[in-house]
Protein backbone atom coordinates (compact mmCIF):
# COMPACT_ATOMS: atom_id res chain seq x y z
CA UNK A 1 27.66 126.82 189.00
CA UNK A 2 28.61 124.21 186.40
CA UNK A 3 26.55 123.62 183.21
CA UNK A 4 26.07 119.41 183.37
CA UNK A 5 24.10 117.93 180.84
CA UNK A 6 23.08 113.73 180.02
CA UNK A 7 25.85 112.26 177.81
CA UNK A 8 23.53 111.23 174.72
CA UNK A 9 22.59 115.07 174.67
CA UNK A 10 26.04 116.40 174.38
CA UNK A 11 27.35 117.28 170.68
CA UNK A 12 30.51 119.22 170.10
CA UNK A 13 29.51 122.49 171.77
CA UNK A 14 27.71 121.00 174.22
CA UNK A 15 31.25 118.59 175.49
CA UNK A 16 32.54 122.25 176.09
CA UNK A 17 30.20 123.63 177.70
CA UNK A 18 29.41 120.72 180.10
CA UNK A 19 33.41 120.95 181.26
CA UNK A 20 33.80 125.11 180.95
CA UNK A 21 32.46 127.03 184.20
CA UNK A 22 29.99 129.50 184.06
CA UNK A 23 30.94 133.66 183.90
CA UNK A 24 30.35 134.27 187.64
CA UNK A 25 32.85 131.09 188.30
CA UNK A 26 35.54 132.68 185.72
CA UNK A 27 35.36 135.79 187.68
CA UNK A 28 36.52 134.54 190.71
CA UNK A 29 40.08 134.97 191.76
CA UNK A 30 42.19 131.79 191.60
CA UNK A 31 42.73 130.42 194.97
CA UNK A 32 46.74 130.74 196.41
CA UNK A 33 47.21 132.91 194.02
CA UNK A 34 48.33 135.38 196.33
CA UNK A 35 50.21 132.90 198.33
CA UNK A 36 54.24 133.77 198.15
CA UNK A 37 56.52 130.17 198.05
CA UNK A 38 58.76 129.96 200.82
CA UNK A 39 61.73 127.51 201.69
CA UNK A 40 62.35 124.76 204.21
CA UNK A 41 64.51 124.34 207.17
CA UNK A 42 64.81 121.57 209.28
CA UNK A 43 66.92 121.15 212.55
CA UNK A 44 66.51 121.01 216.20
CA UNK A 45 65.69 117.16 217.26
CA UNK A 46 63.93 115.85 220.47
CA UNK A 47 63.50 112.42 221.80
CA UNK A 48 62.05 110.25 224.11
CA UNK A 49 62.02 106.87 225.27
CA UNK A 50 60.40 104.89 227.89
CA UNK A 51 62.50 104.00 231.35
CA UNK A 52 61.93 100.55 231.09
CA UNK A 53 64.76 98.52 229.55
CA UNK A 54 64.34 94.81 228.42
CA UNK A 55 68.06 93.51 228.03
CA UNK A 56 68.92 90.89 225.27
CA UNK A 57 69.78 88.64 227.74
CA UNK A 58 66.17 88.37 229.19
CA UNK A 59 64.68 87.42 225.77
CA UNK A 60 67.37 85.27 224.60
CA UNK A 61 66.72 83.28 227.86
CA UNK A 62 63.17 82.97 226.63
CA UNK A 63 63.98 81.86 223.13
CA UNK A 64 66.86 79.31 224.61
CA UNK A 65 70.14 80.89 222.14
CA UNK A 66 73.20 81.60 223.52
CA UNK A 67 74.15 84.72 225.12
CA UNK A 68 75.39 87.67 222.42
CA UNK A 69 72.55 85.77 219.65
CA UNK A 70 70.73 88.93 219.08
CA UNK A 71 73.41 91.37 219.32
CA UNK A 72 75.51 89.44 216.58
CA UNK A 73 72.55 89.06 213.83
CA UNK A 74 71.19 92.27 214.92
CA UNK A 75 73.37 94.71 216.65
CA UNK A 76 70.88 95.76 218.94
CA UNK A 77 71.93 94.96 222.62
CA UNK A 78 68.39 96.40 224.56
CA UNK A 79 65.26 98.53 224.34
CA UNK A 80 63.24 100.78 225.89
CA UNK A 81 59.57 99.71 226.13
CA UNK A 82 56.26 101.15 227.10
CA UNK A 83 55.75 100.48 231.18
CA UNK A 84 51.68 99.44 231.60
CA UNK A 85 49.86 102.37 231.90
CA UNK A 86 52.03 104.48 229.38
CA UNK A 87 51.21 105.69 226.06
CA UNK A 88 52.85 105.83 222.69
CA UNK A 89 51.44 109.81 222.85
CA UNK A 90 52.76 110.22 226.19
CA UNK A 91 56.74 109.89 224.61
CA UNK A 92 55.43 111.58 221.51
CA UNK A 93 54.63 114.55 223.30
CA UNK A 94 57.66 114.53 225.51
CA UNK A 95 60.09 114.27 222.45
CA UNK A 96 58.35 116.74 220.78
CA UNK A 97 58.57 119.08 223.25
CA UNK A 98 62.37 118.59 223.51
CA UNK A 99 62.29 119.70 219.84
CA UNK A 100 60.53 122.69 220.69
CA UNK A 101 62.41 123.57 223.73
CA UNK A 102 65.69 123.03 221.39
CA UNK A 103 64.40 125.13 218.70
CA UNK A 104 63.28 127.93 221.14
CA UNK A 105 60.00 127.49 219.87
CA UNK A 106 56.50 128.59 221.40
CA UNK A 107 54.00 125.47 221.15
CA UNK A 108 51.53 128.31 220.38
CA UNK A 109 53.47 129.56 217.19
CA UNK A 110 53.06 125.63 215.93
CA UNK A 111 51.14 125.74 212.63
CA UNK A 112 51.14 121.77 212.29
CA UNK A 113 51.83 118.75 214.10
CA UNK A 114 52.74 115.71 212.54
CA UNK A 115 53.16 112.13 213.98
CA UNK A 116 54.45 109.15 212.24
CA UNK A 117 53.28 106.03 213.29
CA UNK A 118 51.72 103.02 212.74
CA UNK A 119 51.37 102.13 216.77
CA UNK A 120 49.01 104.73 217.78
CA UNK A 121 47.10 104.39 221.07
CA UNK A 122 43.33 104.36 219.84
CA UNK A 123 41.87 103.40 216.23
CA UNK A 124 40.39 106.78 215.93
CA UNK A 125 41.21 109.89 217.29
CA UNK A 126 45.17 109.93 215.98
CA UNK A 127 47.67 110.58 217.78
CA UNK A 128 48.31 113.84 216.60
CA UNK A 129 45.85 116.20 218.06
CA UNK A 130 46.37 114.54 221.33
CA UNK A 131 50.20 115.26 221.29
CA UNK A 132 49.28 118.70 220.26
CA UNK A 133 47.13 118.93 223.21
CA UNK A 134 49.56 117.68 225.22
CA UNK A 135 52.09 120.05 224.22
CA UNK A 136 50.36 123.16 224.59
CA UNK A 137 49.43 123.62 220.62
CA UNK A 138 46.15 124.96 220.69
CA UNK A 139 46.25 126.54 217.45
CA UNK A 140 47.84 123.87 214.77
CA UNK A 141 46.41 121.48 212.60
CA UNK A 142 47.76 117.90 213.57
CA UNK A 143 47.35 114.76 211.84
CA UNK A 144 49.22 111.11 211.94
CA UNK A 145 51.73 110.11 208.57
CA UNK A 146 51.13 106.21 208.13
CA UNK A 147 54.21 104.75 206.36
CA UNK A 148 55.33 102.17 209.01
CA UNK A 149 59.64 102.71 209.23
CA UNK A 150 59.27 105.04 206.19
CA UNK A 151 56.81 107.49 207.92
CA UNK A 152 59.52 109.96 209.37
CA UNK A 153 60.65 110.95 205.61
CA UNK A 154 57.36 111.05 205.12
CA UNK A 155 56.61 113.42 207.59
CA UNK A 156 59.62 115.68 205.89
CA UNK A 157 57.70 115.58 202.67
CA UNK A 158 54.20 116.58 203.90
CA UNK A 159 55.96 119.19 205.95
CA UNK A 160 57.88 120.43 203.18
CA UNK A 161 55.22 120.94 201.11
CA UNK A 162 53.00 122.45 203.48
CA UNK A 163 55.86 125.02 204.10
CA UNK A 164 56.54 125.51 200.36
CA UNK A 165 53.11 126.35 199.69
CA UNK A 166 52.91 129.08 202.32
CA UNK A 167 50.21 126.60 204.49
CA UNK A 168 52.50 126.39 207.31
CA UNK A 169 55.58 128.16 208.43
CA UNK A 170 56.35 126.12 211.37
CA UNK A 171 55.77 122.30 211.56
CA UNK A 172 56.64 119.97 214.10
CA UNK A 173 57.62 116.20 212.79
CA UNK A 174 57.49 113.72 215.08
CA UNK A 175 58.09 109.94 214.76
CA UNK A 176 56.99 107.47 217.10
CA UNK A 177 56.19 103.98 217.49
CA UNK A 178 55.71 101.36 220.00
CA UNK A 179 55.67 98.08 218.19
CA UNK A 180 56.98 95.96 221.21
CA UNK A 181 53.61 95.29 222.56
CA UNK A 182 52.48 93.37 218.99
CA UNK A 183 55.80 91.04 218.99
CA UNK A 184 55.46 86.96 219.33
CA UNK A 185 57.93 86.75 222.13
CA UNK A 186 58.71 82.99 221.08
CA UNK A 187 59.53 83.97 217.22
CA UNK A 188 63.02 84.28 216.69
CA UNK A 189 62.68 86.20 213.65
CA UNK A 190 61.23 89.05 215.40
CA UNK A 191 61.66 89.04 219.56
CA UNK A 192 64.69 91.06 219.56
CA UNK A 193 64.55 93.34 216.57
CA UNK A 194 61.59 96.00 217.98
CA UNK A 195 61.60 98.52 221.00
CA UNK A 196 59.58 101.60 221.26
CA UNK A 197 60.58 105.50 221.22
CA UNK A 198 59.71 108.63 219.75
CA UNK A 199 61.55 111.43 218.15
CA UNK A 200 60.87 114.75 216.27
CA UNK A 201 62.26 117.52 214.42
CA UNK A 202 61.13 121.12 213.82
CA UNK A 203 60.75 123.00 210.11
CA UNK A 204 60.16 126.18 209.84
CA UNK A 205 60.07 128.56 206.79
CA UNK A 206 62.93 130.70 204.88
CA UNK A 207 63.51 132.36 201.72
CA UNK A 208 63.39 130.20 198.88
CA UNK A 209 64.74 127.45 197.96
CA UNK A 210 65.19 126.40 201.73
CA UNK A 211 67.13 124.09 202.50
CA UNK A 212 65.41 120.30 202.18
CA UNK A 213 65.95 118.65 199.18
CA UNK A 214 62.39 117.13 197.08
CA UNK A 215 61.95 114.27 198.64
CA UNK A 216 61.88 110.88 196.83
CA UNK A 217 59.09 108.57 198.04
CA UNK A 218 58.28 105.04 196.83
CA UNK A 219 56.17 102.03 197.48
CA UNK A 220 56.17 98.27 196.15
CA UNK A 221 52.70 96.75 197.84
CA UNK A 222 53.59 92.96 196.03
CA UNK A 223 55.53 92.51 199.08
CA UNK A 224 53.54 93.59 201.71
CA UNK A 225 53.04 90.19 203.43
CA UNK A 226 56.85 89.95 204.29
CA UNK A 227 56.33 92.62 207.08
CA UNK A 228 52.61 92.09 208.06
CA UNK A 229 50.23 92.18 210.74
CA UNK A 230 46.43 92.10 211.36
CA UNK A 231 44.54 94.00 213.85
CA UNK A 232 44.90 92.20 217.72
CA UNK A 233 47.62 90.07 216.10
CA UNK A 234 51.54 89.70 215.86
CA UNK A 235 54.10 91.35 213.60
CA UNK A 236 54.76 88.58 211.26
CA UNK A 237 58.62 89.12 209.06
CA UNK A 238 60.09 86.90 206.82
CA UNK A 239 63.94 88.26 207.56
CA UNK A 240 65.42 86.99 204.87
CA UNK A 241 63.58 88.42 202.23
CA UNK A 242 63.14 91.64 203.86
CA UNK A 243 66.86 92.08 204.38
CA UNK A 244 67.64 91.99 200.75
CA UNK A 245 64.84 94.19 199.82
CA UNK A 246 65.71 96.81 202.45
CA UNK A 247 69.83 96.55 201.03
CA UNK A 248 68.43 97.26 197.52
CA UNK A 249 66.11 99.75 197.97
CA UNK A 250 67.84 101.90 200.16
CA UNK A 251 70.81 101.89 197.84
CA UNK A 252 69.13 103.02 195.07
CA UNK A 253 66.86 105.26 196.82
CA UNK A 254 69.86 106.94 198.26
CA UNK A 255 71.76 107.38 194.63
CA UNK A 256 68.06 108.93 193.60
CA UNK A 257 67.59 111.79 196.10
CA UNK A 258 71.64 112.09 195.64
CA UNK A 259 70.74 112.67 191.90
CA UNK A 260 67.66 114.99 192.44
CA UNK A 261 69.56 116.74 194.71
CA UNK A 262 72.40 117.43 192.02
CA UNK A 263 75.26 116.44 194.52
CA UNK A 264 77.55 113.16 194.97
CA UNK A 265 77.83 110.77 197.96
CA UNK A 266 81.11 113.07 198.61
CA UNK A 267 79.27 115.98 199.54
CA UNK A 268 77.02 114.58 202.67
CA UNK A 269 78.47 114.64 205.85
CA UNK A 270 76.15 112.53 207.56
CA UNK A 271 73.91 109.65 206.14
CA UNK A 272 71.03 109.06 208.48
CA UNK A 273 69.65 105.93 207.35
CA UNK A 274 66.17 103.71 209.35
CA UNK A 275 68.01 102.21 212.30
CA UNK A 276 66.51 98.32 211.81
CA UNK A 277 69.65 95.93 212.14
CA UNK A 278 72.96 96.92 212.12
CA UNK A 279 73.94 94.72 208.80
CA UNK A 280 71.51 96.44 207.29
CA UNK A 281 73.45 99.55 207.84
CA UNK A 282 76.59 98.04 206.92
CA UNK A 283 75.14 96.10 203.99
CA UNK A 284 74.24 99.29 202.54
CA UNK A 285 77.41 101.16 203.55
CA UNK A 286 79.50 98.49 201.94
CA UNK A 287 77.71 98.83 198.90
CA UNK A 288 77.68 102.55 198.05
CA UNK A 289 81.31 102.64 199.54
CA UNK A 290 80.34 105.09 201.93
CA UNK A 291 82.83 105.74 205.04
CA UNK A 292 82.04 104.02 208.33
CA UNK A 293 82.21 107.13 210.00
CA UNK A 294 79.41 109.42 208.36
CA UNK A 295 76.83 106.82 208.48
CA UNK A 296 74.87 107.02 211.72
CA UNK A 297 73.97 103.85 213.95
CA UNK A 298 72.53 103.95 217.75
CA UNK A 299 70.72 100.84 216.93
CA UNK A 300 72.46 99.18 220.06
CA UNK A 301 70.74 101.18 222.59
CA UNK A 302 67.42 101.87 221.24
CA UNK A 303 66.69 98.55 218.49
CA UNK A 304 64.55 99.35 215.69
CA UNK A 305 61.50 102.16 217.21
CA UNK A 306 60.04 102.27 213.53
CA UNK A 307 59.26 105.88 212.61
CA UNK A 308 60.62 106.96 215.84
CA UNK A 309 64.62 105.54 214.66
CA UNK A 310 65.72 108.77 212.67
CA UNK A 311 64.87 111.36 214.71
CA UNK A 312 66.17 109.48 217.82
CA UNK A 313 69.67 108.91 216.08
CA UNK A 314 69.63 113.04 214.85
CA UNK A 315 68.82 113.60 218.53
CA UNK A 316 71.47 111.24 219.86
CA UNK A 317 74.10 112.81 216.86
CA UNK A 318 73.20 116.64 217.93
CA UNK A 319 73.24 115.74 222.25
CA UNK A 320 76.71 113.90 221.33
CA UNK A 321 78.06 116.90 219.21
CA UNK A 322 78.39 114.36 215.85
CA UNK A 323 75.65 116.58 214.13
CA UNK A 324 76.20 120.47 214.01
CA UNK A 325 74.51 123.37 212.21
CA UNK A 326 75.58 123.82 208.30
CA UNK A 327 75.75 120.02 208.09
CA UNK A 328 74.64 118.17 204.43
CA UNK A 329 72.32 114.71 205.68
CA UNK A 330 70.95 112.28 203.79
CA UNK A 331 67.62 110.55 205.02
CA UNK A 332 66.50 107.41 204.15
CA UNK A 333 64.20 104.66 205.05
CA UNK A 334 62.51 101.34 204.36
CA UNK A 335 59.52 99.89 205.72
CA UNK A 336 56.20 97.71 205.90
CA UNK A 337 54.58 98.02 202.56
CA UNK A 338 56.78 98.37 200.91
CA UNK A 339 57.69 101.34 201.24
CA UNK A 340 60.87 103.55 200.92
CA UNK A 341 62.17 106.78 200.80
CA UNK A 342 64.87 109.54 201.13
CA UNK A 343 65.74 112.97 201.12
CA UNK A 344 68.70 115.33 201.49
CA UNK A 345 68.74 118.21 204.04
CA UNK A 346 71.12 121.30 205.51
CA UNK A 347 70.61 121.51 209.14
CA UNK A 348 69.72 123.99 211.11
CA UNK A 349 66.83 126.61 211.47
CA UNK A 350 67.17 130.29 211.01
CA UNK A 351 67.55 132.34 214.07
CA UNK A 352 64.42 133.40 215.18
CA UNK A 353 62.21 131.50 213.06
């Protein structure tokens, strides 16, 4: 349907018709053009995490530290990890079920699934169409988000724009990882830091503008071997270096979507931030003078589950009544990669959406 042509034939006319389509191509209507733009909502969180629990005690035995090692450098004091025989889908499904139960939500009215991770259980298929399976959503589209601890705001972008386009009017986001398994239980740098756990979210569709902020997404691949591991080998992490990275970036990502959004640090209730180490957290805090209170941490209970930390802390925030309808969050996260990102939300869906 295009007129292409050799290069050393092409003069001045020619350049425009080699790059103009034909009259039959003109005539054609212009795809989504009917397509109306909608708005995003996001609320109702699930989670899941395995029933085994490995105690800091048991690994700091291992590693020969003192007792209360981990939880001072870290603030993580256990973790849930996969029993043999379970699956990282297996908790994927379950939590995003939960999501779906919480949001009222048919599995069959699911336009998309989602999964973050970077743990999946097979190189190919993802996990994604087998948590849809799992679930009982025969009709969406499902596919996994790869952005290591960043690939929950992730998630909230692709969503997003799937809803905002009209491609989608009800997405589940789930994120889930199971990075125990690929730990060097002698390496002090990274034995207590990981456990594994899934969470999700559901967004559905509203009138415009919706109610999720444009997300700000980033990515710095100079540094990827501080957070690095090859196929059938360890997670490798120089801590130091990735401590001061994550502090920075999350600071300034944070004062970016605050920007984009038009709003000040003031106006969020609740800043949701990756759950990796507690002075992380309070590094970050600290340095955007944000009150102890409105920044979520369950790191103690569930360590750092990679894409899986956000939506397990909304969950835990909404089950212990710290996160409510009509609440302003801030998202953010910082992972493998680099890579980094925020975004700011309203929760809650509309009723019976």
């Amino acid at each position: 349907m295009w007129t292409v042509r050799g290069v050393e034939a092409l003069g001045g006319n020619d350049l425009e018709a080699r790059y103009m389509p034909d009259a039959a191509v003109r005539e054609r209507a212009a795809l989504g053009a009917e397509r109306a733009v909608a708005g995003a909502t996001i609320g109702a969180a699930g989670m899941a995490v395995p029933d085994q629990v490995i105690e800091n005690a048991q690994i700091e035995e291992r590693l020969d530290v003192d007792g209360g090692w981990i939880v001072k450098r870290t603030g993580i004091s256990r973790r849930h990890v996969l029993a043999p025989g379970e699956r990282l889908i297996d908790i994927a499904a379950k939590a995003g079920a939960a999501a779906l139960a919480e949001a009222a939500l048919d599995p069959e009215d699911v336009d998309l699934v989602l999964v973050a991770t970077t743990s999946k259980d097979h190189i190919t298929p993802d996990a994604a169409p087998l948590v849809a399976a799992e679930i009982g959503a025969r009709r969406a589209g499902a596919f996994d988000v790869g952005a290591a601890c960043t690939g929950f705001v992730a998630g909230i972008a692709v969503a997003r724009g799937q809803i905002e386009t009209g491609a989608a009017e009800r997405v589940l986001v789930i994120g889930a990882d199971a990075l125990y398994q690929y730990l060097d239980h002698d390496d002090k740098r990274t034995a207590g830091l990981f456990g594994d756990g899934a969470g999700a979210v559901v967004m559905t569709a509203t009138d415009p503008p919706g109610r999720v902020s444009d997300p700000v997404l980033r990515a710095d691949g100079a540094h990827a071997d501080l957070i690095f591991a090859d196929r059938e080998a360890k997670i490798e992490m120089k801590g130091r270096e990735t401590f001061e990275h994550a502090v920075a970036r999350l600071s300034e990502v944070t004062e970016q979507a605050l920007a984009g959004a038009g709003i000040e640090a003031d106006d969020v209730d609740l800043f949701v931030y990756h759950q990796a180490n507690r002075r992380i957290l309070r590094a970050v805090g600290e340095r955007l003078g944000l009150p102890t209170e409105r920044v979520l941490d369950y790191i103690s209970e569930y360590a750092n589950t990679s894409a899986g930390t956000i939506p397990i802390a909304l969950a835990e925030a909404q089950r212990d009544g710290t996160l409510a309808p009509g609440q302003r969050l801030l998202l953010a996260a910082f992972g493998a990669g680099f890579t980094w990102g925020a975004v700011v939300v309203d929760w809650g869906l509309d009723e019976g959406k």
